[in-house]
C-alpha atoms as a PDB file:
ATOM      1  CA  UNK A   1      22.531  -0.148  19.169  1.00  0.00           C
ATOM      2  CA  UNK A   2      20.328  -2.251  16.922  1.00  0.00           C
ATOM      3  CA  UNK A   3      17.887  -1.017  14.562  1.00  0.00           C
ATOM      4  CA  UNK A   4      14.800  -2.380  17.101  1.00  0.00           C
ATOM      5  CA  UNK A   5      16.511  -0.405  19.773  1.00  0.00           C
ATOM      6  CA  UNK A   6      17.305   2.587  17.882  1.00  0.00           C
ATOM      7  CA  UNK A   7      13.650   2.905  16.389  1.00  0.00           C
ATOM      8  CA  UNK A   8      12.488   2.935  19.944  1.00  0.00           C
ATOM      9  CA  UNK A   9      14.384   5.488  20.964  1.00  0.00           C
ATOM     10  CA  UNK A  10      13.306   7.549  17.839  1.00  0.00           C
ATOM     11  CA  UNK A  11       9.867   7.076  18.998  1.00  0.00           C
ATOM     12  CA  UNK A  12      10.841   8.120  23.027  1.00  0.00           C
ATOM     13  CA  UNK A  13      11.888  11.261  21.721  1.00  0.00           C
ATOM     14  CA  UNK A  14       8.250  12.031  20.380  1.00  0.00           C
ATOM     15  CA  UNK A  15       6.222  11.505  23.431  1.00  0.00           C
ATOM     16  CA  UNK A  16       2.839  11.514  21.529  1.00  0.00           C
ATOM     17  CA  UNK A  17       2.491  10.121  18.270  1.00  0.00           C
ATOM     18  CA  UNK A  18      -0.511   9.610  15.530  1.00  0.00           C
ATOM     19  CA  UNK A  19       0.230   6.475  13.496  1.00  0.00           C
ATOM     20  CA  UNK A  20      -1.309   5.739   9.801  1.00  0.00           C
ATOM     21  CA  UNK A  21      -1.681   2.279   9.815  1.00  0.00           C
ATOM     22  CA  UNK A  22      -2.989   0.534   6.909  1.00  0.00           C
ATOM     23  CA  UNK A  23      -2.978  -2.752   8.702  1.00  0.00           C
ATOM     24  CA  UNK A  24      -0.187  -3.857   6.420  1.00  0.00           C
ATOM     25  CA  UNK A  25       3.561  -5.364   6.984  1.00  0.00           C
ATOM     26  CA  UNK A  26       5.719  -2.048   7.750  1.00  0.00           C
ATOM     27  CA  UNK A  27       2.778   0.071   9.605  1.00  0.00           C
ATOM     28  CA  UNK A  28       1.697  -3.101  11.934  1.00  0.00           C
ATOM     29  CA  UNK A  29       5.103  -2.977  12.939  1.00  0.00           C
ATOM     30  CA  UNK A  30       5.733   0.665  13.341  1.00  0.00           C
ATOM     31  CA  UNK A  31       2.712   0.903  15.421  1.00  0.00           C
ATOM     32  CA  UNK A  32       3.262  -2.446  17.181  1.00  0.00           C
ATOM     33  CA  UNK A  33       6.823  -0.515  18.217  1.00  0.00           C
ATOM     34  CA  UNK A  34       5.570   3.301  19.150  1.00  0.00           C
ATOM     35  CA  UNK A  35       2.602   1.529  21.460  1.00  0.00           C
ATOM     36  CA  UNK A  36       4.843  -0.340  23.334  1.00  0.00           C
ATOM     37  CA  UNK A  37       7.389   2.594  23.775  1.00  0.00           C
ATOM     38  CA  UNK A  38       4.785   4.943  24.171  1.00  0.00           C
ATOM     39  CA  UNK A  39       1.359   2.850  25.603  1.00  0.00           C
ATOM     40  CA  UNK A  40      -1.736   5.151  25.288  1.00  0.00           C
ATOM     41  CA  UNK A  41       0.140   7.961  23.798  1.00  0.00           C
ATOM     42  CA  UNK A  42      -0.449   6.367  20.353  1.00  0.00           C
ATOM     43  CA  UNK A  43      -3.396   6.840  18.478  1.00  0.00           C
ATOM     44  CA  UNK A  44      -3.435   4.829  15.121  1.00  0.00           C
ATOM     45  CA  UNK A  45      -5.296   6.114  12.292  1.00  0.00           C
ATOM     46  CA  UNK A  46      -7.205   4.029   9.237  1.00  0.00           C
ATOM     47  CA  UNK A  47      -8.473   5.253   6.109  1.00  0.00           C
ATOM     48  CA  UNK A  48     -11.455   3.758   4.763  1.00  0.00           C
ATOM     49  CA  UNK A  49     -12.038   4.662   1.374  1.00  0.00           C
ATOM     50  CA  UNK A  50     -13.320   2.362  -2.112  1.00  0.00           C
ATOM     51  CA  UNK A  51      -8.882   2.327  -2.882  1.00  0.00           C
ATOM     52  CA  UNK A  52      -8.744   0.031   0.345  1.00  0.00           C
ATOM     53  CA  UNK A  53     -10.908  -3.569   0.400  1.00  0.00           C
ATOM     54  CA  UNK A  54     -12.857  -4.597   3.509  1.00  0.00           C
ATOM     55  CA  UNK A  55     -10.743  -7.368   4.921  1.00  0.00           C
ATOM     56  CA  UNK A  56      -8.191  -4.661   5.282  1.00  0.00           C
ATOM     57  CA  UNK A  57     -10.151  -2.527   7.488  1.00  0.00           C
ATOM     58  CA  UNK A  58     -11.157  -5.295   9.420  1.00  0.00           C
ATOM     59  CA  UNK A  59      -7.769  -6.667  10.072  1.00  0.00           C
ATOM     60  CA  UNK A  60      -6.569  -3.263  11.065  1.00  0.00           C
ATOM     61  CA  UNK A  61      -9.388  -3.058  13.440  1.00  0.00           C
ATOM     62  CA  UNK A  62      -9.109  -6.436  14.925  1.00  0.00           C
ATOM     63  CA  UNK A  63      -5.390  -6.044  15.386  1.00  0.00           C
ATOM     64  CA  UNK A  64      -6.399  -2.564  17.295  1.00  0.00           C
ATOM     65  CA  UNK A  65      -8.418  -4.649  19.633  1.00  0.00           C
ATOM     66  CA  UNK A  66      -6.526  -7.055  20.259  1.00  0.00           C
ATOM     67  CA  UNK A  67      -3.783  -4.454  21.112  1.00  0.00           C
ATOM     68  CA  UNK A  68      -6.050  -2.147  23.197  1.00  0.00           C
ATOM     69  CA  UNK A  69      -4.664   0.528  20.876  1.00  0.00           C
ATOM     70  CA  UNK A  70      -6.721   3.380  20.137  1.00  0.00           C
ATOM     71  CA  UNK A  71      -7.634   3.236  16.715  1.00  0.00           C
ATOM     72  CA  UNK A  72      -9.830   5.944  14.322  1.00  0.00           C
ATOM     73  CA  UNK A  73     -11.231   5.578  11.260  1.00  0.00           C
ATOM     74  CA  UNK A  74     -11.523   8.244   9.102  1.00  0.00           C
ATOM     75  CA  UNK A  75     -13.313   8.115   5.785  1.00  0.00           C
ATOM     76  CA  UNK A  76     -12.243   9.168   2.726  1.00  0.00           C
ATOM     77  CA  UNK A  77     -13.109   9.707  -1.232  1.00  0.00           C
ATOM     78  CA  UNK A  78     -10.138  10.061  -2.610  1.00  0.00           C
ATOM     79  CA  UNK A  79     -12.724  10.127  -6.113  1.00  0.00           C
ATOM     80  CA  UNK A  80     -13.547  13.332  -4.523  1.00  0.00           C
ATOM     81  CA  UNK A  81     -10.304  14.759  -5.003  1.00  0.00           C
ATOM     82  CA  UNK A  82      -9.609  17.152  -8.043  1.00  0.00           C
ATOM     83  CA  UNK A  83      -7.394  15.438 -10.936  1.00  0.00           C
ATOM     84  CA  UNK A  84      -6.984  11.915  -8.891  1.00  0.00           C
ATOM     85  CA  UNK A  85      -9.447  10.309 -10.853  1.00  0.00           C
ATOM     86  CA  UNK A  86      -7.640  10.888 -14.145  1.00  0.00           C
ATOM     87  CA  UNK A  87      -4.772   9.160 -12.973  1.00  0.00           C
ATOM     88  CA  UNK A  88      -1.747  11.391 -13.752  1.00  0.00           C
ATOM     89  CA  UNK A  89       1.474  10.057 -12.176  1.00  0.00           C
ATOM     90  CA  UNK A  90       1.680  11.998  -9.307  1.00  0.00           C
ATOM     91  CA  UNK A  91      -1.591  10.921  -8.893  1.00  0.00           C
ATOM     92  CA  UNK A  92      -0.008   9.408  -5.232  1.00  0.00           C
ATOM     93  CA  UNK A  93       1.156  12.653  -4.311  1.00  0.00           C
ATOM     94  CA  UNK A  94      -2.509  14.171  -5.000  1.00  0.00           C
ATOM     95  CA  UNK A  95      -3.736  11.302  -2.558  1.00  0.00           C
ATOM     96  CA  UNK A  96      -1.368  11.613  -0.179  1.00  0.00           C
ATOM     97  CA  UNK A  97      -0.864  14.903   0.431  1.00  0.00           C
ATOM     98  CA  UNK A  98      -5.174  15.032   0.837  1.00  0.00           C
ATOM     99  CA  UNK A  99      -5.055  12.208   3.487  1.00  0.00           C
ATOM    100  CA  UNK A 100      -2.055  13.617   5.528  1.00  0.00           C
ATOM    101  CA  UNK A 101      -3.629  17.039   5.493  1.00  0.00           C
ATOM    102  CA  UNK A 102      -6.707  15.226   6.891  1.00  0.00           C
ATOM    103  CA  UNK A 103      -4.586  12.971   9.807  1.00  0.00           C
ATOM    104  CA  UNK A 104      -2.410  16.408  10.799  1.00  0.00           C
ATOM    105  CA  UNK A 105      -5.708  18.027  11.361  1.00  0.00           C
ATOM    106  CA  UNK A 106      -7.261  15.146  13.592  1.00  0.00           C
ATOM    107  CA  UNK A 107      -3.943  15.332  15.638  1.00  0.00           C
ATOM    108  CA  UNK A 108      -4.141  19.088  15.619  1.00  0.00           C
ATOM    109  CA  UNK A 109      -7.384  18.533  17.567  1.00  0.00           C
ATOM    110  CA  UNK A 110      -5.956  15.648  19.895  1.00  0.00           C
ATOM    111  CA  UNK A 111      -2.955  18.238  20.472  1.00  0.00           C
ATOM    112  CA  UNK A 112      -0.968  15.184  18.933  1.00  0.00           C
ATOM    113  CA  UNK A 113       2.644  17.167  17.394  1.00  0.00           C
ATOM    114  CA  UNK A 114       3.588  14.452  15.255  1.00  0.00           C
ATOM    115  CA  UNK A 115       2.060  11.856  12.511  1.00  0.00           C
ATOM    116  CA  UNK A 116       4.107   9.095  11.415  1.00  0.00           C
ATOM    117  CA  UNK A 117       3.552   7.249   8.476  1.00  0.00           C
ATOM    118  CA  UNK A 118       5.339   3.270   7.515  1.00  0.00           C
ATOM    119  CA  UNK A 119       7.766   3.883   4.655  1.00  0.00           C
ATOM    120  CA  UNK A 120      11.112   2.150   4.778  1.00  0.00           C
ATOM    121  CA  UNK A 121      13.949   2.056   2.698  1.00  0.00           C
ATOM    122  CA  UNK A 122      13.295   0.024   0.104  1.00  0.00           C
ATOM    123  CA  UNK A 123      10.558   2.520  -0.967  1.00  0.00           C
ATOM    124  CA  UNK A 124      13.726   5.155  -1.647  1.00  0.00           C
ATOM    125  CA  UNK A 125      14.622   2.601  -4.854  1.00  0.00           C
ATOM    126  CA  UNK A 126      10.694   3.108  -6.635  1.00  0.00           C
ATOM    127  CA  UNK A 127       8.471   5.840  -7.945  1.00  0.00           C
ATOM    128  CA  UNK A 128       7.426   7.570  -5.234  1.00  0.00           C
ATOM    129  CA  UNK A 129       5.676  10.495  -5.310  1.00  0.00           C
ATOM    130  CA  UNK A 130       3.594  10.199  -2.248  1.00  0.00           C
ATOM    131  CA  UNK A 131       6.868  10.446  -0.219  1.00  0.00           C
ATOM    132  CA  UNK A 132       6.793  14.088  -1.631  1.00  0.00           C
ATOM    133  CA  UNK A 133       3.664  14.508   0.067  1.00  0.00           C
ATOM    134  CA  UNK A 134       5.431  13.224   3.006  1.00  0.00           C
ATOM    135  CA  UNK A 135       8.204  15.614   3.362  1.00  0.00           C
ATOM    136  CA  UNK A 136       6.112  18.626   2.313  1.00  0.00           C
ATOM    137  CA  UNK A 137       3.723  18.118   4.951  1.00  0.00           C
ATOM    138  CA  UNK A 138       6.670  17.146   7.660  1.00  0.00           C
ATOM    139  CA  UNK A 139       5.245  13.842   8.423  1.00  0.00           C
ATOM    140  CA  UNK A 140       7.511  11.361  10.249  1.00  0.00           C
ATOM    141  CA  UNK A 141       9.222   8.513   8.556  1.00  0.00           C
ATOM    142  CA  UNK A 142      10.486   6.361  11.334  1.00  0.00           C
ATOM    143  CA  UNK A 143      11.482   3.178  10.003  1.00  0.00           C
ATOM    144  CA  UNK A 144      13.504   5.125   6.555  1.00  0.00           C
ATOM    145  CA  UNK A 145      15.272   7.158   9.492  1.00  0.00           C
ATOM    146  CA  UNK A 146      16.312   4.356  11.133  1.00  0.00           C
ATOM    147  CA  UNK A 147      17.364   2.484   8.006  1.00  0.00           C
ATOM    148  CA  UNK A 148      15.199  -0.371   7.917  1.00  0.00           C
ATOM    149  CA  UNK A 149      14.354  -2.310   4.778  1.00  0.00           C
ATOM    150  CA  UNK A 150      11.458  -4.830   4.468  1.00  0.00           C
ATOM    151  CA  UNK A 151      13.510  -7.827   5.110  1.00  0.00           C
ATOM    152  CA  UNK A 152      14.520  -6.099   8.261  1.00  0.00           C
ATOM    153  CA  UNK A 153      10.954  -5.708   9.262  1.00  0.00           C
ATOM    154  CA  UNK A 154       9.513  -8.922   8.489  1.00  0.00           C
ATOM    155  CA  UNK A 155      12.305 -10.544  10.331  1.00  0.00           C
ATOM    156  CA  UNK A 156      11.731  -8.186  13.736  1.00  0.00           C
ATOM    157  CA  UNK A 157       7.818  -8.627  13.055  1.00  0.00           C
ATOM    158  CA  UNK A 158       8.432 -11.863  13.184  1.00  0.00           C
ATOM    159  CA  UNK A 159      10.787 -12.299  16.382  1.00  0.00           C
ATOM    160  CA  UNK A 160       7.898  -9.656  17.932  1.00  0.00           C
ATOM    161  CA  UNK A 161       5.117 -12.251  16.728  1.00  0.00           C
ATOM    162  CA  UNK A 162       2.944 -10.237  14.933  1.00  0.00           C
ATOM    163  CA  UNK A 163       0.958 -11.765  12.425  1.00  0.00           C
ATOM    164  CA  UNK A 164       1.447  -9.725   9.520  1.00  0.00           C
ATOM    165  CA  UNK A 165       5.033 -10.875   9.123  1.00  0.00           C
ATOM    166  CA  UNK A 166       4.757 -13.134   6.408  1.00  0.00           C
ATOM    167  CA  UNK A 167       1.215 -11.235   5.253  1.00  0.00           C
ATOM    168  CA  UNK A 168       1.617 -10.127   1.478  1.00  0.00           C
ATOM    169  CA  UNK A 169       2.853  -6.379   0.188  1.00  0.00           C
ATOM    170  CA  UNK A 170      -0.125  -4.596  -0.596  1.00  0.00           C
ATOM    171  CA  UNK A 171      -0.479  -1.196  -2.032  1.00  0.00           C
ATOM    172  CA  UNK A 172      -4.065   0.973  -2.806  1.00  0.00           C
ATOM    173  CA  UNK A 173      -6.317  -0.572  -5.597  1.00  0.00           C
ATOM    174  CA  UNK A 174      -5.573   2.308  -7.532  1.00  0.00           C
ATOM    175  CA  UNK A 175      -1.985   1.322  -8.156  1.00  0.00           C
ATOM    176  CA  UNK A 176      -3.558  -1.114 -10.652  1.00  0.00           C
ATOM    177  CA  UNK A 177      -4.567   1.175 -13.041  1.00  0.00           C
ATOM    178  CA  UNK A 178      -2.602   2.700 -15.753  1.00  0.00           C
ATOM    179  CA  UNK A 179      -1.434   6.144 -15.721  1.00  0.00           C
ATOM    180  CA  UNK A 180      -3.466   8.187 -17.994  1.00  0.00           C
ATOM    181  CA  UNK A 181      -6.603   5.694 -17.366  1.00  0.00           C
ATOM    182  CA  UNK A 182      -9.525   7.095 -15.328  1.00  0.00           C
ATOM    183  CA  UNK A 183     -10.303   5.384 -11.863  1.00  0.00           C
ATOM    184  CA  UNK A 184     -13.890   4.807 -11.759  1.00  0.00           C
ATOM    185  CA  UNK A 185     -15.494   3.187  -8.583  1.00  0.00           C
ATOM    186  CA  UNK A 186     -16.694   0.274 -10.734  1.00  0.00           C
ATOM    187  CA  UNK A 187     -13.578  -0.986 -12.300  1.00  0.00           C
ATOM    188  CA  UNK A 188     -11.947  -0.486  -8.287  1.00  0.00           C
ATOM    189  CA  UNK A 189     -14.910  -2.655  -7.392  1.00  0.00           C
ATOM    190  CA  UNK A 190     -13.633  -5.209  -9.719  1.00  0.00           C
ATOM    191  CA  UNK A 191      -9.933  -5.146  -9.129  1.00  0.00           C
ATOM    192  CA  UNK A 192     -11.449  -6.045  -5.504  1.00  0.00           C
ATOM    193  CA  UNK A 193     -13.233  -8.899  -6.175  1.00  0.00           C
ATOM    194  CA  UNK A 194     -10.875 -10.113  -9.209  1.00  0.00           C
ATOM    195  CA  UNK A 195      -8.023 -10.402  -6.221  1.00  0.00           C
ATOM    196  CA  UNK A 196      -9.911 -11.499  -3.508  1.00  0.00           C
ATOM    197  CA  UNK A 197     -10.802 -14.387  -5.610  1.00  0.00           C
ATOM    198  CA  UNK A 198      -7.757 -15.063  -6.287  1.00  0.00           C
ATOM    199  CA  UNK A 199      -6.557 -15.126  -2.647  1.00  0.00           C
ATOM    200  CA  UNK A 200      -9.093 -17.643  -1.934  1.00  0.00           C
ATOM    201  CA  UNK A 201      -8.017 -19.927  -4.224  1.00  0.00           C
ATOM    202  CA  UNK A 202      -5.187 -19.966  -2.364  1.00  0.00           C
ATOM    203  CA  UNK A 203      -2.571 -17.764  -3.726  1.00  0.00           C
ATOM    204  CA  UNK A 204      -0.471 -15.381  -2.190  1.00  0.00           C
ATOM    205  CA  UNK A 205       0.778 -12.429  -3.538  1.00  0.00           C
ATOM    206  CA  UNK A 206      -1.182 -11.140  -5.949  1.00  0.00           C
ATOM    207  CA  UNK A 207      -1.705  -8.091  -8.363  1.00  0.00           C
ATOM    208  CA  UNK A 208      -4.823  -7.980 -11.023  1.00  0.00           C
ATOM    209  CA  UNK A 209      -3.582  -5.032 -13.206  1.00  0.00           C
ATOM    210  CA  UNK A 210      -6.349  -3.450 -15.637  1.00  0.00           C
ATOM    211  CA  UNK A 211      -6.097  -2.246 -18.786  1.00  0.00           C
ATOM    212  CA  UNK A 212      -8.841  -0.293 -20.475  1.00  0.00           C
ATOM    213  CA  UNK A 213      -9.897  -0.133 -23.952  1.00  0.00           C
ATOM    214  CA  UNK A 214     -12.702   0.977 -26.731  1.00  0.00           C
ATOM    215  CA  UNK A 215     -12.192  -3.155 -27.360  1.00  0.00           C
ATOM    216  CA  UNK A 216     -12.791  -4.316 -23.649  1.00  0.00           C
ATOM    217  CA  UNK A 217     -11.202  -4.560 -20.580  1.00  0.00           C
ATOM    218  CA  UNK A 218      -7.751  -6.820 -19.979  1.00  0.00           C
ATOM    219  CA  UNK A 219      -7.053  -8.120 -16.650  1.00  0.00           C
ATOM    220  CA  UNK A 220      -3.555  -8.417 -16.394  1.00  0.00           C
ATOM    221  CA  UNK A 221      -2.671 -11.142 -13.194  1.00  0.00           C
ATOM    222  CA  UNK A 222       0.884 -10.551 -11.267  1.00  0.00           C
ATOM    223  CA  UNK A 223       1.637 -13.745  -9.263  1.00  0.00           C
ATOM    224  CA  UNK A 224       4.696 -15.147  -7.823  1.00  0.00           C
ATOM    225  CA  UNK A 225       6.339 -17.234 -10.155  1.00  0.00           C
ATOM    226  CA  UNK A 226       6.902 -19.794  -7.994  1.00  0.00           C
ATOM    227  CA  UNK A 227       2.527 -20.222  -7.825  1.00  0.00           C
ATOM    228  CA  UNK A 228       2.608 -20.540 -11.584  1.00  0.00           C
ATOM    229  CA  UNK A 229       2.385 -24.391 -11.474  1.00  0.00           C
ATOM    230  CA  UNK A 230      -0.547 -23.619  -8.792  1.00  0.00           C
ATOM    231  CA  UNK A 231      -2.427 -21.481 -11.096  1.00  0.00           C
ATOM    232  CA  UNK A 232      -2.431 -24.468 -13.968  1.00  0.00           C
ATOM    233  CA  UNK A 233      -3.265 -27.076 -11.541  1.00  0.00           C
ATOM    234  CA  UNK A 234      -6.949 -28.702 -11.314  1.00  0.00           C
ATOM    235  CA  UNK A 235      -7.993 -26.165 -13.924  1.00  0.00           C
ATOM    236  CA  UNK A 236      -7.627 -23.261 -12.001  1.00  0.00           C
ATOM    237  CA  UNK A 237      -6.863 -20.971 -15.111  1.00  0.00           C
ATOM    238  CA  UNK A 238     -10.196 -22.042 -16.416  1.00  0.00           C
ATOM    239  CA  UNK A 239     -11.614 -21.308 -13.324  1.00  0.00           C
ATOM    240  CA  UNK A 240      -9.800 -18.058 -13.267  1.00  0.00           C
ATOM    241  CA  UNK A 241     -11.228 -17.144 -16.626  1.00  0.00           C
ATOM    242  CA  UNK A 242     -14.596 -17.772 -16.010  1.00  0.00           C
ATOM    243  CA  UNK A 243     -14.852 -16.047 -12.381  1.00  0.00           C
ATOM    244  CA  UNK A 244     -12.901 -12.602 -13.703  1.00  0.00           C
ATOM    245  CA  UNK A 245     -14.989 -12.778 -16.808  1.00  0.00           C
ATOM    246  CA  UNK A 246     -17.989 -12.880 -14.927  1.00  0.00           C
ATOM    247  CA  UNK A 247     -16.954  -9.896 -12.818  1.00  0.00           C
ATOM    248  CA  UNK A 248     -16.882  -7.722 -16.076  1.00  0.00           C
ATOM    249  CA  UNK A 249     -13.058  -8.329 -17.425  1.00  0.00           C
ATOM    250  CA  UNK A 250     -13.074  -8.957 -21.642  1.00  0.00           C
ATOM    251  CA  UNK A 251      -9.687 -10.569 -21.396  1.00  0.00           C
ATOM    252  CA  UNK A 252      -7.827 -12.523 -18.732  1.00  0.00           C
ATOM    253  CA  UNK A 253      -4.161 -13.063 -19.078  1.00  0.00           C
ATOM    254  CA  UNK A 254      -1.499 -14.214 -16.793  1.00  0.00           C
ATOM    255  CA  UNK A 255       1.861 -11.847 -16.620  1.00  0.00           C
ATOM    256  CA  UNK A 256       5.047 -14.364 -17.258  1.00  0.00           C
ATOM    257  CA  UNK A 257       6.832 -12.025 -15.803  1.00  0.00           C
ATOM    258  CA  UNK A 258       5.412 -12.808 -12.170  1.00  0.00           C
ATOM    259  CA  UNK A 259       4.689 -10.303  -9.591  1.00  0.00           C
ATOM    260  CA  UNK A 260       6.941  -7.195  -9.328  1.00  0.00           C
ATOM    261  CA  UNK A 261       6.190  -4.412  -6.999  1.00  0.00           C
ATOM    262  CA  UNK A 262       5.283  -1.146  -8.662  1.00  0.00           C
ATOM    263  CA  UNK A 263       5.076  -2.460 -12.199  1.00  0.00           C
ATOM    264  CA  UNK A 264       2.867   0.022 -13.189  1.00  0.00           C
ATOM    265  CA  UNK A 265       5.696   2.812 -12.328  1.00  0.00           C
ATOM    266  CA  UNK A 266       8.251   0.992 -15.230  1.00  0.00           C
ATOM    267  CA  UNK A 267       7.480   3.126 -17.970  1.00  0.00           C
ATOM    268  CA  UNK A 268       7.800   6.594 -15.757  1.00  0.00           C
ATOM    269  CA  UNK A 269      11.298   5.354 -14.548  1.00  0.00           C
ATOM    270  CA  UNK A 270      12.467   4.606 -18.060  1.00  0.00           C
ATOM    271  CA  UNK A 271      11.216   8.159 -19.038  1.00  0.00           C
ATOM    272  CA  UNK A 272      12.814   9.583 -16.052  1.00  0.00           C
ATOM    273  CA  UNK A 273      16.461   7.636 -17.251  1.00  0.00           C
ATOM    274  CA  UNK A 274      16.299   8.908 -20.281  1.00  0.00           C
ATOM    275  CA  UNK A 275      15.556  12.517 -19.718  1.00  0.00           C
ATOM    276  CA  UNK A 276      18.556  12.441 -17.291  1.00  0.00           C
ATOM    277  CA  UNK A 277      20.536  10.581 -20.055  1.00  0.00           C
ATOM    278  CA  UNK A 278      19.577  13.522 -22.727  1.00  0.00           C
ATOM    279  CA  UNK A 279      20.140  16.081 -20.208  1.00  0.00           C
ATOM    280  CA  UNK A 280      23.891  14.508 -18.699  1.00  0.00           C
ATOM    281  CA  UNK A 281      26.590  16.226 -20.970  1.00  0.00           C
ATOM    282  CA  UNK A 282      28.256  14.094 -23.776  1.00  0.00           C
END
């Protein structure tokens, strides 16, 4: 049995299903996969919240549409929620764990048994601690039961069609922030428009991480490294500058260490290795 085939047969077994679906790579597939197993029986959920930009929401909606997949939108201010704002490191858990609590209930009402959500394997190998959230609450995994990675799921989105095959990894805005650093609606508001700018100008996967400070705020800029010759070209770095400046950063550097997913997480895993280190007997 392939993995396509297998994940379909995971989904048969449900019946009805509630999907959270971001609009992104792995949950445009996931849903793409239950509706067509399961046809109306799906309802897909989006959150709309200041940790999500526009064109997201919109793309999830239009992809809805074109689907003729019941989709709801449920707000959310995840600002709201106690101790989110100053950013611990479970600070995904906190978020999660508010949102699926949120979803269940929705299904509750539809009489809906299960909510699935678009994790795959890959996401086993980061920091994670919104898949604690996940298991807590019992909220499906399908495509980490089945064993699929990201390549896997670009390739199938692809073979299926769907647009979002080649469409960048994205996580929430507030996975730019530090760890320790408080999330304020403003500096999410310029995260936004730092990287939507930069997608305009024609770049593709893209990270603005900030960095606060009683001497300004740095704008730290994840690209591929592969766009670094497109970033110097027909001075786009000046260009760069001057636009992210003008949306409120103090600094604006470029990381030469390129994009990297969940960069932010590198200094919890190295304190995780070495309290296992100290704790592993000599």
């Amino acid at each position: 049995m392939s993995q396509l085939d297998a994940l379909k047969a995971y989904l048969k077994e449900k019946e009805k299903l509630v999907v959270a679906f971001s609009g992104g790579v792995d949950s445009t597939f996931l849903l793409k996969a239950a509706h067509d197993v399961l046809g109306d029986n799906v309802i897909a959920v989006t959150v709309k919240s200041c940790l999500f930009p526009e064109r997201e929401i919109c793309e999830a909606e239009a992809f809805c549409e074109k689907e003729d997949i019941r989709h709801v939108i449920v707000e959310s201010d995840e600002l709201a929620i106690e101790g989110f704002s100053k950013n611990p490191p479970d600070r995904c858990y906190i978020c999660k764990k508010d949102l699926f609590t949120k979803i269940l209930r929705m299904a509750e009402e539809e009489k809906i048994p299960y909510v699935a959500e678009a994790s795959n394997l890959d996401d086993n190998g980061d920091y994670r601690p919104g898949l604690r959230a996940v298991e807590e609450l019992k909220v499906l995994s399908p495509l980490r039961a089945v064993g699929m990675d990201k390549r896997t799921i670009r390739e199938l989105s692809r073979e299926l069609g769907l647009p979002t095959w080649s469409k960048q990894s994205f996580a929430c805005l507030a996975s730019r922030f530090v760890y320790g650093e408080k999330i304020t609606r403003e500096k999410l508001h310029m995260v936004d428009l730092a990287e939507q700018y930069l997608l305009d100008e024609g770049f593709h996967q893209v990270r603005v991480r900030i960095h606060g400070s009683d001497k300004g705020t740095i704008s730290r800029i994840e690209i591929g490294a592969e766009e670094f010759a497109h970033m110097m070209a027909e001075k786009r770095a000046e260009k760069t500058n001057a636009r992210l400046k003008e949306i409120g950063f103090s600094y604006v550097t470029l990381d030469l260490g390129g994009y990297r997913m969940g960069s932010m997480n590198d200094s919890v895993l190295a304190k995780e290795v070495q309290e296992n280190s100290e704790q592993t007997p000599k």
